[in-house]
C-alpha atoms as a PDB file:
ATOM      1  CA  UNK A   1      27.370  -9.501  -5.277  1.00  0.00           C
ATOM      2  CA  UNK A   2      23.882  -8.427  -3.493  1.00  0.00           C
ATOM      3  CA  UNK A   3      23.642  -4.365  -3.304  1.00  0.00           C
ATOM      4  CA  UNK A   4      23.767  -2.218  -0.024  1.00  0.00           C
ATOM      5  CA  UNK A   5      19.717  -2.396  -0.537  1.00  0.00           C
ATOM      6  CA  UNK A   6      19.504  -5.821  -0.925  1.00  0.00           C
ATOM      7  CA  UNK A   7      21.836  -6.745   2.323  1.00  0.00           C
ATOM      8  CA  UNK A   8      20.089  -4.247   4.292  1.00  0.00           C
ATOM      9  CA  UNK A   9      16.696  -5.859   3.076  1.00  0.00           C
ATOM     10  CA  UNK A  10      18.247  -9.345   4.305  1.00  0.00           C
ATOM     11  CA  UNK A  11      15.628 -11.586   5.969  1.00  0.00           C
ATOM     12  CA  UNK A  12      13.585  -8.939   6.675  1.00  0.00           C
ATOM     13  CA  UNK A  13       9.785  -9.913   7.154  1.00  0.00           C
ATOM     14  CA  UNK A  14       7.049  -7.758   4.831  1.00  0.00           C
ATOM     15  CA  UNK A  15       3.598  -7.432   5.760  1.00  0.00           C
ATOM     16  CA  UNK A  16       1.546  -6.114   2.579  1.00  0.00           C
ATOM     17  CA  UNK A  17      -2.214  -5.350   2.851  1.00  0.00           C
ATOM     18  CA  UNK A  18      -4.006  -5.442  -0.706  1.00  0.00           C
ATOM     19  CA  UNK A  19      -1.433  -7.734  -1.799  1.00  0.00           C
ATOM     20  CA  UNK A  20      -3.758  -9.554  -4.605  1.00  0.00           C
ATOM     21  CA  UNK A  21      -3.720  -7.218  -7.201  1.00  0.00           C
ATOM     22  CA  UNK A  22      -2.167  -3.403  -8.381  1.00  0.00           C
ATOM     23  CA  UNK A  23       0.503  -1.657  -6.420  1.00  0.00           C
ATOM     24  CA  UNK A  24       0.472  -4.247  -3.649  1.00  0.00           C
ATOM     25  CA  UNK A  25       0.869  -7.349  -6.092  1.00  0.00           C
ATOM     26  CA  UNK A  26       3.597  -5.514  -7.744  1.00  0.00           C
ATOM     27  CA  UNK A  27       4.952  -4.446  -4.282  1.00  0.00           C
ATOM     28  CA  UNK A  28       5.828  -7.931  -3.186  1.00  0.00           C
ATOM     29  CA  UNK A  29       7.704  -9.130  -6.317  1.00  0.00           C
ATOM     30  CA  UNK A  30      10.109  -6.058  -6.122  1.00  0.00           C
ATOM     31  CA  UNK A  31      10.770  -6.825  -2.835  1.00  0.00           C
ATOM     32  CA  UNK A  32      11.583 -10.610  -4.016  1.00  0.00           C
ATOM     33  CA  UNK A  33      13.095  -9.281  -6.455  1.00  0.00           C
ATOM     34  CA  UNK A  34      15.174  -6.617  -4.450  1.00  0.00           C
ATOM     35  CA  UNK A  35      16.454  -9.184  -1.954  1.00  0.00           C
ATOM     36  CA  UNK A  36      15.954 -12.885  -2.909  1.00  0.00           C
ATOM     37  CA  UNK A  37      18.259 -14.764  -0.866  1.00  0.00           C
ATOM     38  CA  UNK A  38      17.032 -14.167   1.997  1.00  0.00           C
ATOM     39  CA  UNK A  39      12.939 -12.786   2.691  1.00  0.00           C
ATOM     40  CA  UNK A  40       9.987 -13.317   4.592  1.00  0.00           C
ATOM     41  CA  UNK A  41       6.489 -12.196   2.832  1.00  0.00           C
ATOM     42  CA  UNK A  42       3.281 -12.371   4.413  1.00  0.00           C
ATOM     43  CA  UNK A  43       1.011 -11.162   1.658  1.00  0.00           C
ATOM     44  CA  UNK A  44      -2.911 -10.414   3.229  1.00  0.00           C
ATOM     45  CA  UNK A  45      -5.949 -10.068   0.554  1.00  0.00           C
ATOM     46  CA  UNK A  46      -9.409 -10.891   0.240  1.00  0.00           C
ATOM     47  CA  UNK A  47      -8.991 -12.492  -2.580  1.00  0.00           C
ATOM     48  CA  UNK A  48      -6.713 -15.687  -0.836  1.00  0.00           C
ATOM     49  CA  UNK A  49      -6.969 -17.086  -5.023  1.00  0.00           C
ATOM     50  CA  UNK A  50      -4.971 -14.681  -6.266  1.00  0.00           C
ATOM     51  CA  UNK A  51      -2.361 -15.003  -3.469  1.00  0.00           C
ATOM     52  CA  UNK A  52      -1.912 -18.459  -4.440  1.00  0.00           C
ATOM     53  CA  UNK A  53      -1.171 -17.917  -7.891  1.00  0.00           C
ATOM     54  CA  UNK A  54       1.546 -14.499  -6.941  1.00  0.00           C
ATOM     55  CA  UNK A  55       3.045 -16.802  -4.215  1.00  0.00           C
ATOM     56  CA  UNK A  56       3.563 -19.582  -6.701  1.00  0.00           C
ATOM     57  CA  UNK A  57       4.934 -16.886  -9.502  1.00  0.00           C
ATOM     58  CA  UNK A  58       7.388 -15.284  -7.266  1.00  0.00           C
ATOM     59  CA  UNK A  59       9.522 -18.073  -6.276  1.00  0.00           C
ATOM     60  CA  UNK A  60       9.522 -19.632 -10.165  1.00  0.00           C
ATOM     61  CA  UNK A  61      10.908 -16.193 -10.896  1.00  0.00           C
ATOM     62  CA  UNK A  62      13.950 -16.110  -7.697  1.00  0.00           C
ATOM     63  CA  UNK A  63      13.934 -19.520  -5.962  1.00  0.00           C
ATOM     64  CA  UNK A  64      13.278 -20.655  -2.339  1.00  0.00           C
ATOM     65  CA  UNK A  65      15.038 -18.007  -0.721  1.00  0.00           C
ATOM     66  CA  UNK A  66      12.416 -16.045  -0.355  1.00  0.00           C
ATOM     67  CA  UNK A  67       9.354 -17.335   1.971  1.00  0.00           C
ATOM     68  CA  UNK A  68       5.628 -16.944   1.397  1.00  0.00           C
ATOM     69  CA  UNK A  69       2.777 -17.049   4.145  1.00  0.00           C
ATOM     70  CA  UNK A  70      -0.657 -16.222   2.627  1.00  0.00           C
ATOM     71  CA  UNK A  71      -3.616 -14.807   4.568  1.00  0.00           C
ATOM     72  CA  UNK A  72      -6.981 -14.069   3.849  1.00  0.00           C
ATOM     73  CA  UNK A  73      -7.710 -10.587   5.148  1.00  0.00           C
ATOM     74  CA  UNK A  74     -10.474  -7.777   5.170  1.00  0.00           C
ATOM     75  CA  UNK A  75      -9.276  -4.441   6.407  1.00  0.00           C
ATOM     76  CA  UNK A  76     -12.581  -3.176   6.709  1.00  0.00           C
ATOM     77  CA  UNK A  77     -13.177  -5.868   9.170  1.00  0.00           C
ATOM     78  CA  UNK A  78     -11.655  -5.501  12.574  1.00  0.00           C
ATOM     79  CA  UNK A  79     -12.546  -8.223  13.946  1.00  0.00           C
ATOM     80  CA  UNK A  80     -10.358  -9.925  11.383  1.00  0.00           C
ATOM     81  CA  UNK A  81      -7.473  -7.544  11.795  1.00  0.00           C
ATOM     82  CA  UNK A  82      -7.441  -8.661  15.856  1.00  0.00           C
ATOM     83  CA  UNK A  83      -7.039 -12.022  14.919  1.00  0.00           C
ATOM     84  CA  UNK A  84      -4.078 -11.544  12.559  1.00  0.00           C
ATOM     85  CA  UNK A  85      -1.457 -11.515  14.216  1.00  0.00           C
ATOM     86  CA  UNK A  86      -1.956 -14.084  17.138  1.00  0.00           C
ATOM     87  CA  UNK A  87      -2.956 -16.154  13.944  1.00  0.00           C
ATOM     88  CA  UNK A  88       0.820 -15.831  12.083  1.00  0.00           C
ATOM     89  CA  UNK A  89       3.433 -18.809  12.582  1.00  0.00           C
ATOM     90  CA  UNK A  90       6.425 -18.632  14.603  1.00  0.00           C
ATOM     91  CA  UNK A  91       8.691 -17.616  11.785  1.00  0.00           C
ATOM     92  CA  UNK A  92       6.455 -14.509  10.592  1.00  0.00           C
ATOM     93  CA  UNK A  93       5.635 -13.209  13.961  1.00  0.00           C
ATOM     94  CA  UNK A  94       9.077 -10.795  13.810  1.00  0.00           C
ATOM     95  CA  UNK A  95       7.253  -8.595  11.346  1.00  0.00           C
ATOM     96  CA  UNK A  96       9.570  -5.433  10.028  1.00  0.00           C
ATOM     97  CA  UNK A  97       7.823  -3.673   7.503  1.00  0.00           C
ATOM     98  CA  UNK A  98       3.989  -3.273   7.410  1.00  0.00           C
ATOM     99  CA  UNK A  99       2.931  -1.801   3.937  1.00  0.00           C
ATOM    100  CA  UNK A 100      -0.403  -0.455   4.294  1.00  0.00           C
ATOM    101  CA  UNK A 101      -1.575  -0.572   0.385  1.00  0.00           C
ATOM    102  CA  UNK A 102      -4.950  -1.793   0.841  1.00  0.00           C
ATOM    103  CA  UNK A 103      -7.954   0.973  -0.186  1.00  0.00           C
ATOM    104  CA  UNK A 104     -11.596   1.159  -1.614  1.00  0.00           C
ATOM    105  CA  UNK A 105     -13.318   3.461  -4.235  1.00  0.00           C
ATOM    106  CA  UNK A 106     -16.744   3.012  -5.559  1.00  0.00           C
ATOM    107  CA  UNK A 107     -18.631   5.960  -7.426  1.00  0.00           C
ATOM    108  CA  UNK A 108     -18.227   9.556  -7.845  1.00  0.00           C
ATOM    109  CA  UNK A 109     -20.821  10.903  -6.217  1.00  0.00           C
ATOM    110  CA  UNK A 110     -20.448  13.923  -4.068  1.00  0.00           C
ATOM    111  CA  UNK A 111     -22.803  14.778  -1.367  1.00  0.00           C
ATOM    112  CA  UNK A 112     -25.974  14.372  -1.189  1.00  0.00           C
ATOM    113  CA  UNK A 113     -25.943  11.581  -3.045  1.00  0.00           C
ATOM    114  CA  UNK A 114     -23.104   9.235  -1.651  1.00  0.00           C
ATOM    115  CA  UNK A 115     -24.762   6.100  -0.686  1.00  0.00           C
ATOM    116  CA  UNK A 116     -24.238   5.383   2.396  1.00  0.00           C
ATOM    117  CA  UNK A 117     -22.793   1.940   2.158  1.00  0.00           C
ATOM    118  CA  UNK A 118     -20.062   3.807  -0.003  1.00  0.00           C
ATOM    119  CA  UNK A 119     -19.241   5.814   2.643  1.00  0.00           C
ATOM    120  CA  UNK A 120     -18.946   3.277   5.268  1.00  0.00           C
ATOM    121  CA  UNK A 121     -16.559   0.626   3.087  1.00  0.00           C
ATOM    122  CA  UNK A 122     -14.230   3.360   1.879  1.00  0.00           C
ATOM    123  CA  UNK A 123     -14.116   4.818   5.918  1.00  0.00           C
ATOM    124  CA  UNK A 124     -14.060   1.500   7.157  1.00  0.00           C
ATOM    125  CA  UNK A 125     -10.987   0.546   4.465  1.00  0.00           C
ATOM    126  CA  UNK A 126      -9.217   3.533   3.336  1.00  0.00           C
ATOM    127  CA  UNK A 127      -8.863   4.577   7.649  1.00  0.00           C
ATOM    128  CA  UNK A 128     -10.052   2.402   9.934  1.00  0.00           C
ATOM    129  CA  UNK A 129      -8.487   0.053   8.504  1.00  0.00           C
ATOM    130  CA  UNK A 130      -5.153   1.446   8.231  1.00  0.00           C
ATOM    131  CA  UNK A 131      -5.334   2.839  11.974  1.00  0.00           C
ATOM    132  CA  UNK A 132      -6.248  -0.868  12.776  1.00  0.00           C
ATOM    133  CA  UNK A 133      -3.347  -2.348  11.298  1.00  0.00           C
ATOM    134  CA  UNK A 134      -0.755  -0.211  11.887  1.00  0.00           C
ATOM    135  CA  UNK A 135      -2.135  -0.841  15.489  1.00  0.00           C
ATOM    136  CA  UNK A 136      -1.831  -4.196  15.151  1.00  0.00           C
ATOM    137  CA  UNK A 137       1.854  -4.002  14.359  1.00  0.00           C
ATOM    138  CA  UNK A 138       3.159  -1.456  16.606  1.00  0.00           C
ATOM    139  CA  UNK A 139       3.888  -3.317  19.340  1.00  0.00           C
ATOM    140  CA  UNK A 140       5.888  -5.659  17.467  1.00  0.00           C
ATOM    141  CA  UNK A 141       8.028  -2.663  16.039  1.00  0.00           C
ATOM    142  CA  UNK A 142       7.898  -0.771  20.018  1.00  0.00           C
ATOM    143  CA  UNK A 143       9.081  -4.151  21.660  1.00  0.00           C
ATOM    144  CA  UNK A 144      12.286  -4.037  18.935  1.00  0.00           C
ATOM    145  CA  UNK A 145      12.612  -0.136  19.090  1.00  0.00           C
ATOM    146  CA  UNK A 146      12.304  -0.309  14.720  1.00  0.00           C
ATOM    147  CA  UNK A 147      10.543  -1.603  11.711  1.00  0.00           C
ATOM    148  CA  UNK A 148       9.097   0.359   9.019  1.00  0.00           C
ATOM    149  CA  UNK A 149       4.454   1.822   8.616  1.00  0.00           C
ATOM    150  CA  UNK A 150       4.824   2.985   4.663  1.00  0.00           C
ATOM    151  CA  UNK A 151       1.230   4.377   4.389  1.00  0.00           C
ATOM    152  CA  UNK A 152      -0.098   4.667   0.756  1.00  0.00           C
ATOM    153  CA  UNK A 153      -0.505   7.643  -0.016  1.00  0.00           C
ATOM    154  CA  UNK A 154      -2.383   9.967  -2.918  1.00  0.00           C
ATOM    155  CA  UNK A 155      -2.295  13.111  -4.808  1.00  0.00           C
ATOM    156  CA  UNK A 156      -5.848  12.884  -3.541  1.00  0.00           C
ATOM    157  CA  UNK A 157      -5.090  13.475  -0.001  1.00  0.00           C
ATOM    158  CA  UNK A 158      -3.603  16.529  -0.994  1.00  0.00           C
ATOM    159  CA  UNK A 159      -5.495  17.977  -3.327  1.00  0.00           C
ATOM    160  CA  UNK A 160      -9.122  17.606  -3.628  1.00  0.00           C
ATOM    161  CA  UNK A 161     -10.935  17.616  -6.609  1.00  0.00           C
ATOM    162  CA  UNK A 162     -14.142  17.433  -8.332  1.00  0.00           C
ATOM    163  CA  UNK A 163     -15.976  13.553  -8.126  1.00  0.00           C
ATOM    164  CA  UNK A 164     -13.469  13.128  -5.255  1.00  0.00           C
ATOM    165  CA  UNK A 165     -14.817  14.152  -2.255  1.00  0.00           C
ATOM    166  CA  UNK A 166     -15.206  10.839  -0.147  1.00  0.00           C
ATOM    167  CA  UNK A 167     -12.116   9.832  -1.438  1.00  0.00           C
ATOM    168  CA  UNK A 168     -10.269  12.465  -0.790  1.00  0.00           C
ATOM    169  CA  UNK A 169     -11.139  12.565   2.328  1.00  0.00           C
ATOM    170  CA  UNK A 170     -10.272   9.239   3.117  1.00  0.00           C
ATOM    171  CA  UNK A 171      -7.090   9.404   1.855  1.00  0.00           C
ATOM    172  CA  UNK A 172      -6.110  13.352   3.522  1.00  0.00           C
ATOM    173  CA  UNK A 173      -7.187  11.584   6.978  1.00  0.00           C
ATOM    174  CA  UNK A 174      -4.916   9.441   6.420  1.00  0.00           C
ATOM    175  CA  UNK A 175      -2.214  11.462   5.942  1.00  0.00           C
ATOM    176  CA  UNK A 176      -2.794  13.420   9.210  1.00  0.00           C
ATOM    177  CA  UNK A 177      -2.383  10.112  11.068  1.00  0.00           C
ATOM    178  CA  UNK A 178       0.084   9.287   9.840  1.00  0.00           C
ATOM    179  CA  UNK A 179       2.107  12.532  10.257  1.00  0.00           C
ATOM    180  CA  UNK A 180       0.914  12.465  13.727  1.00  0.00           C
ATOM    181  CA  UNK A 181       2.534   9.020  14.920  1.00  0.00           C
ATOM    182  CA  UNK A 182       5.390   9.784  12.825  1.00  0.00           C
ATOM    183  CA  UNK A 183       5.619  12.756  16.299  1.00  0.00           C
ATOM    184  CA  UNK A 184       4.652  10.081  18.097  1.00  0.00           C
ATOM    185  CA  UNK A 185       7.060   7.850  17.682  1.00  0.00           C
ATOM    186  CA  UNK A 186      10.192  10.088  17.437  1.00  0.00           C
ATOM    187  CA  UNK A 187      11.421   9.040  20.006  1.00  0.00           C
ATOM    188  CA  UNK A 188      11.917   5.815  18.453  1.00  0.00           C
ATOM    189  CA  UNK A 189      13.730   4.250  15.536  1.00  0.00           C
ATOM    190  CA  UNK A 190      10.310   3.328  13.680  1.00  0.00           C
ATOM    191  CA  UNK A 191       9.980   5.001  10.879  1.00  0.00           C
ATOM    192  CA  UNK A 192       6.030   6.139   9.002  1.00  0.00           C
ATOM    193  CA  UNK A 193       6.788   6.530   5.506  1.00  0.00           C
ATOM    194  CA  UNK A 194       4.236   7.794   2.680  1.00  0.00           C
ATOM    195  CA  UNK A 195       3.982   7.331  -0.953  1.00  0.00           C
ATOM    196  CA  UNK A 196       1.739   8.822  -2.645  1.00  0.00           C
ATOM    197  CA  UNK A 197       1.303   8.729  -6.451  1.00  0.00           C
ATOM    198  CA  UNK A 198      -0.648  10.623  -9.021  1.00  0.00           C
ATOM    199  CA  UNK A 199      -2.619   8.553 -11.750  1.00  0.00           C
ATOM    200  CA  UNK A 200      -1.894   5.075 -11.654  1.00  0.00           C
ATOM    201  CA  UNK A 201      -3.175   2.151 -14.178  1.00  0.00           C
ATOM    202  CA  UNK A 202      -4.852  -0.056 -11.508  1.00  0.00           C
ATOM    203  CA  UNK A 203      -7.998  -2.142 -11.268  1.00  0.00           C
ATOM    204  CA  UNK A 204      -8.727   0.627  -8.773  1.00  0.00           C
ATOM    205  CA  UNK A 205     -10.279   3.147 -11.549  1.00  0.00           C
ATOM    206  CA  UNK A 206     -12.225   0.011 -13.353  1.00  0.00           C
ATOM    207  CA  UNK A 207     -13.964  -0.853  -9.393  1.00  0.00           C
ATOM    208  CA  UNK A 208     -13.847   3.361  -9.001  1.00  0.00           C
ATOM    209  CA  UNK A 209     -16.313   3.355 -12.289  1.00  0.00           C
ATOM    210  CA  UNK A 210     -18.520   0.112 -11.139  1.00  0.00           C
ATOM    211  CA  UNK A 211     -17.045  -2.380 -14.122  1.00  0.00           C
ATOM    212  CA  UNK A 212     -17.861   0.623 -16.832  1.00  0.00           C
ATOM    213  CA  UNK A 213     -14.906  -0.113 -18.815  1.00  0.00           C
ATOM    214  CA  UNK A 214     -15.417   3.278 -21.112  1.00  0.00           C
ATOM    215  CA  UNK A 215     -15.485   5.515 -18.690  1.00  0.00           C
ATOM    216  CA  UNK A 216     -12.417   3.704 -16.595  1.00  0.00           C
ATOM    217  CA  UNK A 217     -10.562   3.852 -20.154  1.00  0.00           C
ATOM    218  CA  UNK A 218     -11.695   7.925 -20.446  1.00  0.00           C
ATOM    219  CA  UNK A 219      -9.318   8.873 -17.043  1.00  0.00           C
ATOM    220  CA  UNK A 220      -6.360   7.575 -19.094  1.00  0.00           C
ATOM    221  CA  UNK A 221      -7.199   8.781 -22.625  1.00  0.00           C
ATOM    222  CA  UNK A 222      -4.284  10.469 -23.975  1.00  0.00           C
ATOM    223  CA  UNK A 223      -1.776  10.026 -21.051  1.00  0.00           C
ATOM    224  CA  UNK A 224       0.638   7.121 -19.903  1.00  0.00           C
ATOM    225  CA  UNK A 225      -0.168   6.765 -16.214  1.00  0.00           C
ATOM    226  CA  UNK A 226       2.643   5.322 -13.768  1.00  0.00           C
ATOM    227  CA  UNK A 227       2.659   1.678 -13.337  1.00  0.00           C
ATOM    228  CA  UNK A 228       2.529  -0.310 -10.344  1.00  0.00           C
ATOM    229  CA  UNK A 229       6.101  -1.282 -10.307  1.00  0.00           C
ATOM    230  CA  UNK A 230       6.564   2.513 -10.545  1.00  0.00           C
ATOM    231  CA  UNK A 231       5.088   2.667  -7.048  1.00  0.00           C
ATOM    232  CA  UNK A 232       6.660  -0.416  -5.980  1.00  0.00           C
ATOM    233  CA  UNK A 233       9.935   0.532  -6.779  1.00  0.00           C
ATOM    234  CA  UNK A 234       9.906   3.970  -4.473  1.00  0.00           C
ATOM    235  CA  UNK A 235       8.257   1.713  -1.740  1.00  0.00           C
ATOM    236  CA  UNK A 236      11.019  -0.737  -1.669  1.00  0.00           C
ATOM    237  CA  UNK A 237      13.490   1.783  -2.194  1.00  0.00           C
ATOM    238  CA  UNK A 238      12.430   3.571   0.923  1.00  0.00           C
ATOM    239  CA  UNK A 239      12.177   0.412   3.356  1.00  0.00           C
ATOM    240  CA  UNK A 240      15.724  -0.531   2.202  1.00  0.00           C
ATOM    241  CA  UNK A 241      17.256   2.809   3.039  1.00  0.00           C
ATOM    242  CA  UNK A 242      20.033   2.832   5.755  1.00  0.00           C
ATOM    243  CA  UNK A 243      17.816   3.014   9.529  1.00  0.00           C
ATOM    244  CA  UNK A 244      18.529   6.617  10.035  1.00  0.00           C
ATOM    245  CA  UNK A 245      17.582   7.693   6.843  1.00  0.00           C
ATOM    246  CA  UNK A 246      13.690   8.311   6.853  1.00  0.00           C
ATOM    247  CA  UNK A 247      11.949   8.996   3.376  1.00  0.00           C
ATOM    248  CA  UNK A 248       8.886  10.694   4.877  1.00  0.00           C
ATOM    249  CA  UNK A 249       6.850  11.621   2.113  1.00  0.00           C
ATOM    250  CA  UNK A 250       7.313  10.769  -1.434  1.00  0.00           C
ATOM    251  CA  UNK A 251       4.949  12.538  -4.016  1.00  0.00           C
ATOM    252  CA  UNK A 252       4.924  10.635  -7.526  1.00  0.00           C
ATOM    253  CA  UNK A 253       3.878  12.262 -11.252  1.00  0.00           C
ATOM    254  CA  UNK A 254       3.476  10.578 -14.421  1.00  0.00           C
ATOM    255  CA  UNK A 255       5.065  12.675 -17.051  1.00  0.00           C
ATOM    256  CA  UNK A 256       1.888  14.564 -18.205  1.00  0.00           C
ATOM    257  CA  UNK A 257       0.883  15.345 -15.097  1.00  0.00           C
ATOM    258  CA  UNK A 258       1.630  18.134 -12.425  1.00  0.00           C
ATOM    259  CA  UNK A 259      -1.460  17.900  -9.959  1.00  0.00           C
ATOM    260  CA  UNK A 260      -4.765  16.528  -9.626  1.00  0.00           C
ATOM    261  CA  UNK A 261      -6.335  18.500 -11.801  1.00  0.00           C
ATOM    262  CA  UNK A 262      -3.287  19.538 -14.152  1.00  0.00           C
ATOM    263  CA  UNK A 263      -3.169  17.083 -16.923  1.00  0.00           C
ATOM    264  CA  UNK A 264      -1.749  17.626 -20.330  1.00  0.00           C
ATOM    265  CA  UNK A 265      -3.881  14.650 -22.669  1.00  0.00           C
ATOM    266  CA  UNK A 266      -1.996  13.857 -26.308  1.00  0.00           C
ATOM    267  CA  UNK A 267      -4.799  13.652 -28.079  1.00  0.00           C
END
């Protein structure tokens, strides 16, 4: 018998940004996984070859029921953002749930010496590119009166901290957005939902540190950082909530940790 979650998940369609790799990869099998009879995934990336192979893994793992569209996609470009949605097929125009994972980190550099095509990918990703989208697919939500914006999140935009400060600032940006249209659209039954973890084991900190594998494996020494399916599961578990019931912001710790900054290491 499917759950409460699973029925009210029930041929839903899921729009996931950054859907190639880390918490967005992990995002779309748990929602497969969550609600496989019936469900509609349009999973966006720039890298379309790793779609391919996630697409083909998900439906070896729960069947036919659930439907794949694949799209190559740069946030940072918005030009390509425009052309999304004219470009989907009949069946995944009726989009319900836009999860806005996608995000950029290079360096950790604070000023002066950001370079400044750092700071223009990580603005043009980590916001424009969210503001874009979530533009994009608002008047799909408006002309239904519902669907579902689950902004990821960060400790980060929070909390600032030392080697952070583009980043941070990215991500707190964010966060003002989106607790600004979440105002905005009170009036409506759309609901902006944010999760936002602590340390995660991602490919993020590996492109974070350039491809320096040591110093990507230093963040982690001595601690067991949350998974993506830890994300994955809160994200899923707040889209499949009952429509009055908004989970607004979601703040997410690994054990050992109880900030940015406060991190017990078992060395």
């Amino acid at each position: 018998m499917a759950s409460a979650m699973a029925k009210r998940l029930t041929g839903k369609c899921i729009l996931i940004t950054g859907a190639s790799s880390g918490i967005g990869r992990s995002t779309a099998f748990e929602f497969a996984r969550t609600s496989p009879a019936s469900l509609k995934l349009i999973l966006t990336a720039r890298r379309v070859d790793r779609l391919h192979q996630i697409s083909k893994d998900i439906q070896q793992e729960v069947g036919s029921g659930v439907k794949i569209l694949m799209k190559q996609l740069d946030v940072s470009k918005p030009d390509e953002i425009a052309k999304l949605v004219p470009s989907l097929p009949e069946e995944f125009k009726d989009v319900d749930v836009l999860v806005n994972n996608a995000g950029f980190m290079s360096g950790i550099e604070g000023p002066p010496d950001i370079p400044q095509k750092v700071i223009d990918n990580v603005w043009a990703t980590n916001v424009t590119g969210v503001i874009n989208m979530t533009q994009a697919i608002l008047p799909i939500f408006k002309a239904k009166d519902r669907g579902d914006i689950i902004m990821l999140g960060s400790i980060a935009d929070r909390e600032p901290y030392v080697g952070g400060t583009l980043y941070c600032a990215s991500k707190a940006a964010v966060r003002i957005f989106s607790e600004a249209l979440r105002k905005e659209l009170i009036s409506t039954r759309i609901r902006v939902i944010t999760v936002a973890p602590g340390q995660v084991l991602t490919e993020f900190t590996l492109l974070r540190y350039r491809g320096n594998q040591e110093k990507a494996d230093a963040v982690y020494a001595g601690c067991e950082p949350l998974s993506p399916d830890d994300v994955a599961e809160v994200i899923v578990f707040a889209a499949g909530r009952r429509e009055n019931v908004v989970v607004a912001d979601t703040l997410l710790f690994p054990n050992h940790q109880a900030s940015a900054t406060h991190i017990h290491r078992r060395l």
